[in-house]
Structure formats: C-alpha cells, structure tokens
PDB file of N, CA and C in Angstrom:
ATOM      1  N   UNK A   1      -0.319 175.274-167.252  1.00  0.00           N
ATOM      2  CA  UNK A   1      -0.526 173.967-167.854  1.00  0.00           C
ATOM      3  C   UNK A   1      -1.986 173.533-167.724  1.00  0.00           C
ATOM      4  N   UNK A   2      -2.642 173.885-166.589  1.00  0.00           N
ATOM      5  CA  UNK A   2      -4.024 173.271-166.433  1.00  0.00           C
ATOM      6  C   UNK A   2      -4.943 174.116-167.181  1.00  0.00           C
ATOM      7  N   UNK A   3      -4.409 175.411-167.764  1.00  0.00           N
ATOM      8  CA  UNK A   3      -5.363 176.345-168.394  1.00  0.00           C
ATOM      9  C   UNK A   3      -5.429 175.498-169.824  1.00  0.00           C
ATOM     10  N   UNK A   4      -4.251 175.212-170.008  1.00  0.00           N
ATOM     11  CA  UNK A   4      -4.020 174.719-171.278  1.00  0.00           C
ATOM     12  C   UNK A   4      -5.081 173.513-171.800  1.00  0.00           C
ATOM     13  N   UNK A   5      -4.769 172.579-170.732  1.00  0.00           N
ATOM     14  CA  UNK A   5      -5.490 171.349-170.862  1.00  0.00           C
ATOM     15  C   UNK A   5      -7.178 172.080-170.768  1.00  0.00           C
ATOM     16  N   UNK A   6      -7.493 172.512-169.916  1.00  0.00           N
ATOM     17  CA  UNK A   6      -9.179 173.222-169.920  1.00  0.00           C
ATOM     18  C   UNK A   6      -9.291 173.845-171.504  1.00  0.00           C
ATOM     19  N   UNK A   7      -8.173 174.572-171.843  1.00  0.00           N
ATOM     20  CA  UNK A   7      -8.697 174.890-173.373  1.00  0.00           C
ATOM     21  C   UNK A   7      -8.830 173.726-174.290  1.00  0.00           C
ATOM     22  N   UNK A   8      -8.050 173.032-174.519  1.00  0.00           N
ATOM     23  CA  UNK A   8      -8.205 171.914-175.452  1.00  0.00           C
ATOM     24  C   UNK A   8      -9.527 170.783-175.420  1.00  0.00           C
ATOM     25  N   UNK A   9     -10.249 170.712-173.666  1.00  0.00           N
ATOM     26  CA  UNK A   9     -10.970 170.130-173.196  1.00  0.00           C
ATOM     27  C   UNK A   9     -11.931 170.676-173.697  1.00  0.00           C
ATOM     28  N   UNK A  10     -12.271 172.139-173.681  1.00  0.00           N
ATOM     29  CA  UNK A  10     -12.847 172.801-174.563  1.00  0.00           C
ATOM     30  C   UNK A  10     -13.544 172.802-176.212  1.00  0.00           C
ATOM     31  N   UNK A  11     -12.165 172.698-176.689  1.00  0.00           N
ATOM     32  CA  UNK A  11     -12.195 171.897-178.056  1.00  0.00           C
ATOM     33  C   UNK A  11     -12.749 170.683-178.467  1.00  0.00           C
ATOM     34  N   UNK A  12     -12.008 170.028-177.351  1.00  0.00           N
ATOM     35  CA  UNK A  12     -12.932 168.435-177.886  1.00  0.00           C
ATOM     36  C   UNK A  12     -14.111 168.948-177.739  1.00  0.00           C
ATOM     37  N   UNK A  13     -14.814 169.410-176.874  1.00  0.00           N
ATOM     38  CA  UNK A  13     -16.599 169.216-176.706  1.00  0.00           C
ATOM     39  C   UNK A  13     -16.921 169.969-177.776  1.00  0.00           C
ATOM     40  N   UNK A  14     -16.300 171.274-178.067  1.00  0.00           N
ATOM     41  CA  UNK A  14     -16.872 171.449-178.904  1.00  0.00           C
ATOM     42  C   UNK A  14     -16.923 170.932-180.561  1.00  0.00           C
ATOM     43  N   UNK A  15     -16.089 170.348-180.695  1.00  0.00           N
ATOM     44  CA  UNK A  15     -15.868 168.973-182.125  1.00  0.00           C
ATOM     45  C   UNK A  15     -16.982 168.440-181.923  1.00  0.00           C
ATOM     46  N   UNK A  16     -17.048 167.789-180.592  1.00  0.00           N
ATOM     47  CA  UNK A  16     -18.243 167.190-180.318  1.00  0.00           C
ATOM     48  C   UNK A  16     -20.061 167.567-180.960  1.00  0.00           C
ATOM     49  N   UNK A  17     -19.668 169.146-180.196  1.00  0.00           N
ATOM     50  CA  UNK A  17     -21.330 169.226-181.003  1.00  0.00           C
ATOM     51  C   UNK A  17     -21.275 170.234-182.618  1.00  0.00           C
ATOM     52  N   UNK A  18     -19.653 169.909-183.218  1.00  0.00           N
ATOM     53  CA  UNK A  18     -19.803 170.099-184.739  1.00  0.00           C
ATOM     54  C   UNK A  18     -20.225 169.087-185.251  1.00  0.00           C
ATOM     55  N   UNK A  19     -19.547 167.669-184.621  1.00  0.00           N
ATOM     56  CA  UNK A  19     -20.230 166.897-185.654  1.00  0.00           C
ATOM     57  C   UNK A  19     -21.541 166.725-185.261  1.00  0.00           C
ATOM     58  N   UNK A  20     -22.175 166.304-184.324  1.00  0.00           N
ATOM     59  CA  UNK A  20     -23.521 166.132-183.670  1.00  0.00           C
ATOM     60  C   UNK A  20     -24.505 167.201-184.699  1.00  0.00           C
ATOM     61  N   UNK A  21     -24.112 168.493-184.653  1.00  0.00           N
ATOM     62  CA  UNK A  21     -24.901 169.214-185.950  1.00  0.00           C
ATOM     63  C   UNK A  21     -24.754 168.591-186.781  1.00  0.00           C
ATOM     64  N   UNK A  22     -23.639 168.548-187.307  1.00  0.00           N
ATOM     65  CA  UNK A  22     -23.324 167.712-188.994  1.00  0.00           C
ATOM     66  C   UNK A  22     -24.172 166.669-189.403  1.00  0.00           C
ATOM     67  N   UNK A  23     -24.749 165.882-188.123  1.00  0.00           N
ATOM     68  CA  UNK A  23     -25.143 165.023-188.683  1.00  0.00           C
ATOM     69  C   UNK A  23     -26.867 165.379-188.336  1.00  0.00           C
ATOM     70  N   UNK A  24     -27.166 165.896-187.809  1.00  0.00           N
ATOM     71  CA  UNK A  24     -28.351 166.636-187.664  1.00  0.00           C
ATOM     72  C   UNK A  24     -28.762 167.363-188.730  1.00  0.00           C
ATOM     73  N   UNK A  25     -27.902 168.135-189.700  1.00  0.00           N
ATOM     74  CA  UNK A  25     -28.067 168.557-190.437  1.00  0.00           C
ATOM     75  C   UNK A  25     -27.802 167.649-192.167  1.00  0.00           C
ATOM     76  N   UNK A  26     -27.041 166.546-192.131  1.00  0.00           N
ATOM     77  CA  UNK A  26     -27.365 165.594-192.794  1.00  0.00           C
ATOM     78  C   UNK A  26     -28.655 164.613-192.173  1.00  0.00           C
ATOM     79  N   UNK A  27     -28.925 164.562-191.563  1.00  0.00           N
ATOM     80  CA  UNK A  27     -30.513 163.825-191.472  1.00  0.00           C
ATOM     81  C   UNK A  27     -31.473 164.692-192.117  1.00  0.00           C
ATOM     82  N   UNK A  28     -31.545 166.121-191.922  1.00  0.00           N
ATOM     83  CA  UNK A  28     -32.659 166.838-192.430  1.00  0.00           C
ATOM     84  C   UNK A  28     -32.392 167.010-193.611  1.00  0.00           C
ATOM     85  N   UNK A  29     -31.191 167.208-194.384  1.00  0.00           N
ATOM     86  CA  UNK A  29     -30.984 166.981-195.786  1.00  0.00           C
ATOM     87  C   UNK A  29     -31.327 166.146-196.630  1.00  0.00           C
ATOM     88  N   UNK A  30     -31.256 164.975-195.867  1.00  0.00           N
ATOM     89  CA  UNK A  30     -31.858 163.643-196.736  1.00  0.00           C
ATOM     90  C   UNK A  30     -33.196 163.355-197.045  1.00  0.00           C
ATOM     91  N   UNK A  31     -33.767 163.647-195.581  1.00  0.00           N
ATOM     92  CA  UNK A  31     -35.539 163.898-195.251  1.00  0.00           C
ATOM     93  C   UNK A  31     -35.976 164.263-196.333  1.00  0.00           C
ATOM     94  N   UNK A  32     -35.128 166.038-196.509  1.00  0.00           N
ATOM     95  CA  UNK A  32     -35.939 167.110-197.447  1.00  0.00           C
ATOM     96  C   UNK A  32     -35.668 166.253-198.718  1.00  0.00           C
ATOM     97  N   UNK A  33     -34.993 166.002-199.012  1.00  0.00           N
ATOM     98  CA  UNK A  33     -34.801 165.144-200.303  1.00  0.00           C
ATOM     99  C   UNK A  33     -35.418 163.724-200.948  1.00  0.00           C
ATOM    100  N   UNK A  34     -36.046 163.405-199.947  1.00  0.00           N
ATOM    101  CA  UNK A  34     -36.692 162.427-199.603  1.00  0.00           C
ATOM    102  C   UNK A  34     -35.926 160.646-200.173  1.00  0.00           C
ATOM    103  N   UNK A  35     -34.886 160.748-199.600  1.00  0.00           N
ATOM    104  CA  UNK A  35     -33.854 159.650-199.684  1.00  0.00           C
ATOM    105  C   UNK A  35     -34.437 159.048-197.980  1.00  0.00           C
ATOM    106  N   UNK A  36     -33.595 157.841-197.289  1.00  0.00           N
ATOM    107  CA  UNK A  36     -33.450 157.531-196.559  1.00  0.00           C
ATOM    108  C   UNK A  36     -32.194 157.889-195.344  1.00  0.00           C
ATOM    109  N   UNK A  37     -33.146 158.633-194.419  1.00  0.00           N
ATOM    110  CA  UNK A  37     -32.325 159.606-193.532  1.00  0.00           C
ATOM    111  C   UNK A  37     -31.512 159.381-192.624  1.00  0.00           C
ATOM    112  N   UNK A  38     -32.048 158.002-192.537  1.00  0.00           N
ATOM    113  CA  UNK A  38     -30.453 157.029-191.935  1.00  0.00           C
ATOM    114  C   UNK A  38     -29.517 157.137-191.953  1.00  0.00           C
ATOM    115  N   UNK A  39     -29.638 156.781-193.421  1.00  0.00           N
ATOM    116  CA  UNK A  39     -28.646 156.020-194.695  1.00  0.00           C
ATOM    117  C   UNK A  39     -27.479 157.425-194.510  1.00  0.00           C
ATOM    118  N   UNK A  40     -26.351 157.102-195.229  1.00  0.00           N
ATOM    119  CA  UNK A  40     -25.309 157.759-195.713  1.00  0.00           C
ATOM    120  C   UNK A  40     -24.315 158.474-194.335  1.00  0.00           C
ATOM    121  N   UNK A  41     -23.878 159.688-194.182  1.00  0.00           N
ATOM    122  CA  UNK A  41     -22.607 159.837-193.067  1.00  0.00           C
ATOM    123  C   UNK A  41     -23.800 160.183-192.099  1.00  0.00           C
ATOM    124  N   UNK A  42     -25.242 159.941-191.974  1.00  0.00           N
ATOM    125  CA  UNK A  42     -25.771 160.607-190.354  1.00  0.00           C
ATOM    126  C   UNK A  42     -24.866 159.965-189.112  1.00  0.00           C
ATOM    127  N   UNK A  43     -25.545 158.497-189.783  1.00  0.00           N
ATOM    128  CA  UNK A  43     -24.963 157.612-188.226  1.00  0.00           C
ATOM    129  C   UNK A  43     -23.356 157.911-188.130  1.00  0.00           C
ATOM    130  N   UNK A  44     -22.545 157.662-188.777  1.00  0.00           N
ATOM    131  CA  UNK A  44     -20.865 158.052-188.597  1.00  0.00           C
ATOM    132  C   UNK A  44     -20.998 159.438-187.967  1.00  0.00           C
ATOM    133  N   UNK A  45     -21.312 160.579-188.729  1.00  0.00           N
ATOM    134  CA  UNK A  45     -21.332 161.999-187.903  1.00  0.00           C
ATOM    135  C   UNK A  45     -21.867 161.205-186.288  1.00  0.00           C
ATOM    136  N   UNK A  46     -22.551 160.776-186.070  1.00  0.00           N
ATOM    137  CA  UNK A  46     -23.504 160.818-184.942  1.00  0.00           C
ATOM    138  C   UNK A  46     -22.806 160.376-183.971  1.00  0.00           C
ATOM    139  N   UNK A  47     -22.372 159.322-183.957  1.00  0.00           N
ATOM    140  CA  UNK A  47     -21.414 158.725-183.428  1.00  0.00           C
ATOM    141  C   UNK A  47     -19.697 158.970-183.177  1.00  0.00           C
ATOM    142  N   UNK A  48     -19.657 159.473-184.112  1.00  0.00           N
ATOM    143  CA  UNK A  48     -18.067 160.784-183.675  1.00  0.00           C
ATOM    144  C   UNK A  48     -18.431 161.802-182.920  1.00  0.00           C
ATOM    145  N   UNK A  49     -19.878 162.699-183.561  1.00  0.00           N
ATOM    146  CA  UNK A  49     -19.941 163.578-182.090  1.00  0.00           C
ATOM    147  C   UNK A  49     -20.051 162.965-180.908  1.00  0.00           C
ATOM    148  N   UNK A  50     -20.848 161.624-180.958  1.00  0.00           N
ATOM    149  CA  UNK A  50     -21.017 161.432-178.972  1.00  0.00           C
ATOM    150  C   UNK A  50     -19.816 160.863-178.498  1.00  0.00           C
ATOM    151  N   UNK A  51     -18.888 160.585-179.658  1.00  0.00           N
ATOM    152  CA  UNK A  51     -17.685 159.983-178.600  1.00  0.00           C
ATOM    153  C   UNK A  51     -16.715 161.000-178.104  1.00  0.00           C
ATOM    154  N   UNK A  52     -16.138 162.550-179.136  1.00  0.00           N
ATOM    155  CA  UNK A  52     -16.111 163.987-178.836  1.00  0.00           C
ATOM    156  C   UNK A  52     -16.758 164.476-177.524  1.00  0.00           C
ATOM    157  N   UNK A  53     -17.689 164.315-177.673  1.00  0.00           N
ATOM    158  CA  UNK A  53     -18.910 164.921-176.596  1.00  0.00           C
ATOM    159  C   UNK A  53     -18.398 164.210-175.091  1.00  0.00           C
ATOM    160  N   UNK A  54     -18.741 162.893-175.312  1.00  0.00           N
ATOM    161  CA  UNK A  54     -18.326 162.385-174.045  1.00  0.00           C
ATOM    162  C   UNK A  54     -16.944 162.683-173.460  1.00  0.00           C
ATOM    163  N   UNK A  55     -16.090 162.363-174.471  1.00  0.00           N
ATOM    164  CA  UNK A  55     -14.772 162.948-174.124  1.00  0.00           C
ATOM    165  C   UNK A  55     -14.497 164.417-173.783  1.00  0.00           C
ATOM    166  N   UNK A  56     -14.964 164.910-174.308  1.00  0.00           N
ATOM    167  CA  UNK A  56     -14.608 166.325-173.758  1.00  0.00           C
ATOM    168  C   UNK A  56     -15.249 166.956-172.470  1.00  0.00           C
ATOM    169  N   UNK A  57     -16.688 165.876-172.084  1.00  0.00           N
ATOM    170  CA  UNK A  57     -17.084 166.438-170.981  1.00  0.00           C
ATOM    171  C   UNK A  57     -16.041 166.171-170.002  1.00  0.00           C
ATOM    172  N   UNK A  58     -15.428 164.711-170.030  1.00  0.00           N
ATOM    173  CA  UNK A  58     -14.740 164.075-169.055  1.00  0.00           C
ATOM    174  C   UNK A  58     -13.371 165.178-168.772  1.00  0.00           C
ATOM    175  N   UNK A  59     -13.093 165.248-169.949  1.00  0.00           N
ATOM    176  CA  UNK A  59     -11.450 166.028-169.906  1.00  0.00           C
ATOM    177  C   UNK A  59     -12.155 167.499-168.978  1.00  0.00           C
ATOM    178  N   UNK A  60     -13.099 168.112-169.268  1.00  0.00           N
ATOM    179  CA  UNK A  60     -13.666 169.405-168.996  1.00  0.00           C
ATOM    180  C   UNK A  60     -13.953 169.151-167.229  1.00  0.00           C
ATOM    181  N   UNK A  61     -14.689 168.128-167.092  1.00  0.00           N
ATOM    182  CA  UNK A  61     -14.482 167.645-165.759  1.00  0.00           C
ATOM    183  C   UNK A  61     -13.207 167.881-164.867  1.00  0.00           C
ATOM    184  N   UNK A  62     -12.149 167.014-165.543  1.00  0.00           N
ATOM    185  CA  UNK A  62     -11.022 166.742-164.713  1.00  0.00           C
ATOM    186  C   UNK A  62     -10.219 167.854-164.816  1.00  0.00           C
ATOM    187  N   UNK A  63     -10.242 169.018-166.109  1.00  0.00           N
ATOM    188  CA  UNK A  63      -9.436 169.728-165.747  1.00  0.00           C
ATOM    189  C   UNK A  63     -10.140 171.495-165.841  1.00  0.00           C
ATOM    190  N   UNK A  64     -11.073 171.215-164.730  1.00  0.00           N
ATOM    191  CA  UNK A  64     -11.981 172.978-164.858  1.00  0.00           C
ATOM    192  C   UNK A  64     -10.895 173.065-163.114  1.00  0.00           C
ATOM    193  N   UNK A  65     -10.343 174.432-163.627  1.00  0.00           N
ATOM    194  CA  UNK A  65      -9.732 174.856-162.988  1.00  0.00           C
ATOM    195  C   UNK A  65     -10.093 175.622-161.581  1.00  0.00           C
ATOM    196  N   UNK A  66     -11.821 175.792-161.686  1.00  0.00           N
ATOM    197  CA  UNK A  66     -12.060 176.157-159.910  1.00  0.00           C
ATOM    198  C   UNK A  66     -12.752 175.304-159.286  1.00  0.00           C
ATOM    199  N   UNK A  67     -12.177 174.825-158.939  1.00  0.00           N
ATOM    200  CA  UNK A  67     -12.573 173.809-157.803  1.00  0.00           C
ATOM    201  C   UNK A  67     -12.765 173.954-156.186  1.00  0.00           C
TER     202      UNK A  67
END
C-alpha cells in the first residue's frame, strides 16, 4: 500500500513539472511571436504546476518509503 501511494506521489510531481513546462513553453511561444507573454494559458499552466508540484512534494514526503 505505501509503494502504491509513493507511486502516485510520484505522479502528482510529476504533472507538476508537465504543466510548469507547458507553461514555460507557452511563455516562449508568445515572446517568439511577439504577442504578450503573460497573456493567455501561461499564468493558469503556471499555477496548476505549482499547486501539482507542491502537492506532490508533500505526498512524496509523507510517503517515501525509507525512512
């Protein structure tokens, strides 16, 4: 069961830094395009990865199995 939970803990973080790219890679898209790089899904991507991110460190925390 605790392997289980460490895998999924897993998962979240790594969601985490899909979207965190995603939106890294929509900022430089916009740049190159020369729109406003703010503007459009950066900040949403950005902000789903750090809440992923954070979460999954925590879960990764509580359930790394050598302790």
């Amino acid at each position: 069961m605790t392997n289980t939970l460490f895998l999924l803990s897993i998962i979240v973080l790594f969601i985490g830094f899909l979207f965190m790219g995603m939106s890294s890679a929509s900022y430089r898209w916009r740049a190159f395009r020369n729109k406003p790089a703010w503007d459009g899904n950066t900040l949403v991507f950005l902000a789903i990865g750090l809440v992923f991110f954070i979460m999954g460190l925590a879960l990764v925390y509580m359930f790394y199995p050598y302790k």
